[in-house]
C-alpha atoms as a PDB file:
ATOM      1  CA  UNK A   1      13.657-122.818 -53.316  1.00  0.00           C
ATOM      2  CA  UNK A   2      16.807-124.621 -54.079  1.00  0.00           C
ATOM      3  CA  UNK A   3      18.085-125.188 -57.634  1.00  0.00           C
ATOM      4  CA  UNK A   4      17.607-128.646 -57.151  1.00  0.00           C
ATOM      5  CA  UNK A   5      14.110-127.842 -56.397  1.00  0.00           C
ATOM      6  CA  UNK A   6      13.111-125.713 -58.978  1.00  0.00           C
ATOM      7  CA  UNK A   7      15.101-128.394 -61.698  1.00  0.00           C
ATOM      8  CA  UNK A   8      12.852-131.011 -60.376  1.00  0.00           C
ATOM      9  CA  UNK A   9       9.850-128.891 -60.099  1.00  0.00           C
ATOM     10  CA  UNK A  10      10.340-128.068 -63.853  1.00  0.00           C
ATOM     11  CA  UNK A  11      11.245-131.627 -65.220  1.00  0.00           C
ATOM     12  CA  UNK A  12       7.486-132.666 -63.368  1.00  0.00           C
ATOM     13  CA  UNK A  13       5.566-129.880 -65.348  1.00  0.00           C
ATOM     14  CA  UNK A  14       7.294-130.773 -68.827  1.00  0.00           C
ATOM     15  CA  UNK A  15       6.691-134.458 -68.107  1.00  0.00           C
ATOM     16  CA  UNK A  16       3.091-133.406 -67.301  1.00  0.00           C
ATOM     17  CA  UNK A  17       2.414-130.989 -70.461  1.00  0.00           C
ATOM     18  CA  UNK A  18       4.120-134.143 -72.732  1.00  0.00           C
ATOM     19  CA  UNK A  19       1.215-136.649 -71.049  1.00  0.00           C
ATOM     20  CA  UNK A  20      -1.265-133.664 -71.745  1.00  0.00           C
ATOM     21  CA  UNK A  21      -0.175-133.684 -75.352  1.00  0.00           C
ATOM     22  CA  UNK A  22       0.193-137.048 -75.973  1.00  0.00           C
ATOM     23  CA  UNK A  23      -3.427-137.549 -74.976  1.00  0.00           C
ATOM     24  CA  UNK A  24      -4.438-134.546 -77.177  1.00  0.00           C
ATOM     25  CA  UNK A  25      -3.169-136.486 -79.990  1.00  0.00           C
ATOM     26  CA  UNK A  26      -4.151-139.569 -79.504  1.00  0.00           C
ATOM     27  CA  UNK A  27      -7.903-138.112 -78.942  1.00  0.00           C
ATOM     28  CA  UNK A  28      -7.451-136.651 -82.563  1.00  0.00           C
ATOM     29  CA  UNK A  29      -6.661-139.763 -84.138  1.00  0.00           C
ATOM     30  CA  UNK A  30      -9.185-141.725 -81.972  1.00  0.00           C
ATOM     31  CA  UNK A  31     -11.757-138.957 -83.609  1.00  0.00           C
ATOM     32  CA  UNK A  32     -10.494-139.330 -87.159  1.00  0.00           C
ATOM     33  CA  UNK A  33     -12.196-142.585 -87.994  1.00  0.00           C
ATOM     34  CA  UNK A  34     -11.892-144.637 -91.368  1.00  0.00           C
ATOM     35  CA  UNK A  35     -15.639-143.290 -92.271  1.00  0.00           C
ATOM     36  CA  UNK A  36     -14.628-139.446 -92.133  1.00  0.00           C
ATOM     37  CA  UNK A  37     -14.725-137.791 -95.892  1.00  0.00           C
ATOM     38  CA  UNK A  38     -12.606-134.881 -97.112  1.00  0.00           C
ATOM     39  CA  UNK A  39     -14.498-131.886 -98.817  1.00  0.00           C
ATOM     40  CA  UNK A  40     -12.189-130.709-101.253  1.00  0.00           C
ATOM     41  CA  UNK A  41     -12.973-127.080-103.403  1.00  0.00           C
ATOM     42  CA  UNK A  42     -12.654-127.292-107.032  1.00  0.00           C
ATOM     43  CA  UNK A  43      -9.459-125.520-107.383  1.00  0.00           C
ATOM     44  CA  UNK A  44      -8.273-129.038-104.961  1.00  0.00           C
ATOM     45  CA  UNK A  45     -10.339-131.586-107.160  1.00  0.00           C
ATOM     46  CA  UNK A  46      -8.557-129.542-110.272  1.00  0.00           C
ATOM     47  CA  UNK A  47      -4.841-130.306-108.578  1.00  0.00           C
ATOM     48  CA  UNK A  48      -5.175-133.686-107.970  1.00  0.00           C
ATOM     49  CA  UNK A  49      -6.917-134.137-111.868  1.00  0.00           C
ATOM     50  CA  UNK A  50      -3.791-132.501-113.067  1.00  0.00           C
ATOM     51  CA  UNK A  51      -1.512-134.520-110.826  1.00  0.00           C
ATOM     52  CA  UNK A  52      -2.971-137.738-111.830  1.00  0.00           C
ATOM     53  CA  UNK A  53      -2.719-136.879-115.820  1.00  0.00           C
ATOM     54  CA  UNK A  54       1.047-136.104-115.296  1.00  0.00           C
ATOM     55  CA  UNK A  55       1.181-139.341-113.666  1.00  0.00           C
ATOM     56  CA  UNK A  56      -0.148-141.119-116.341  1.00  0.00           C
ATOM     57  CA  UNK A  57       1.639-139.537-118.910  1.00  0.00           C
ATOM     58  CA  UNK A  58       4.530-139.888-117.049  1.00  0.00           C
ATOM     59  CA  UNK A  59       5.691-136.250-117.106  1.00  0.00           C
ATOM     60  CA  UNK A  60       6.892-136.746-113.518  1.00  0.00           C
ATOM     61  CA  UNK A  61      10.203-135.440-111.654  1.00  0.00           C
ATOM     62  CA  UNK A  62      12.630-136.602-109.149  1.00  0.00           C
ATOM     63  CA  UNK A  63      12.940-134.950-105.965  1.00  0.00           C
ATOM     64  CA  UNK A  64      17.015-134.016-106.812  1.00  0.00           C
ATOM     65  CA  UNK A  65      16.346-132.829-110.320  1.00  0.00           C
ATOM     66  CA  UNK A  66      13.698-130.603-108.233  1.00  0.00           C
ATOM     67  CA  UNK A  67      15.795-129.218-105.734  1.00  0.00           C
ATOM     68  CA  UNK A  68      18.326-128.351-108.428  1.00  0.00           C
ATOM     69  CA  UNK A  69      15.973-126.756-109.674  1.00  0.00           C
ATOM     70  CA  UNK A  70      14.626-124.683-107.372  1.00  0.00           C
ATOM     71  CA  UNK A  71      18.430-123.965-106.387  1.00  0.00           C
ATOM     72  CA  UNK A  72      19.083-122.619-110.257  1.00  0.00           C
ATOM     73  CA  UNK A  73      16.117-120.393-109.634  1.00  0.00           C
ATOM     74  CA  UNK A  74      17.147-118.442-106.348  1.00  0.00           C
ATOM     75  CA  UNK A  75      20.520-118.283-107.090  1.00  0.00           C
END
């Protein structure tokens, strides 16, 4: 086989496997309908309490003053 070959040979199969995804993906949002519900744990439903009383009480940060942060702490 040529290296002209085996280039196009290999350009087919990666065009192929990017269809086969694509469809994968588009099958799991095509499952996913507006109807589905979430279970969430109660360790989850106590996050997202928390989160929403910080947001209310406005004890909220910006993503910079975050990463300076989190810089501050590793270094």
């Amino acid at each position: 086989m040529t290296t002209l070959d085996s280039i196009k040979n290999n350009l087919i199969s990666r065009i192929m496997a990017t269809k086969k995804e694509k469809k994968a993906i588009n099958n799991f949002f095509d499952s996913t309908g507006e109807n589905n519900m979430v279970s969430l744990n109660a360790h989850q439903i106590e996050m997202l309490t928390m989160s929403e009383r910080d947001i209310e009480n406005d004890k909220l940060i910006s993503a910079e003053d975050l990463e300076i942060s989190d810089s501050e702490r590793v270094s």
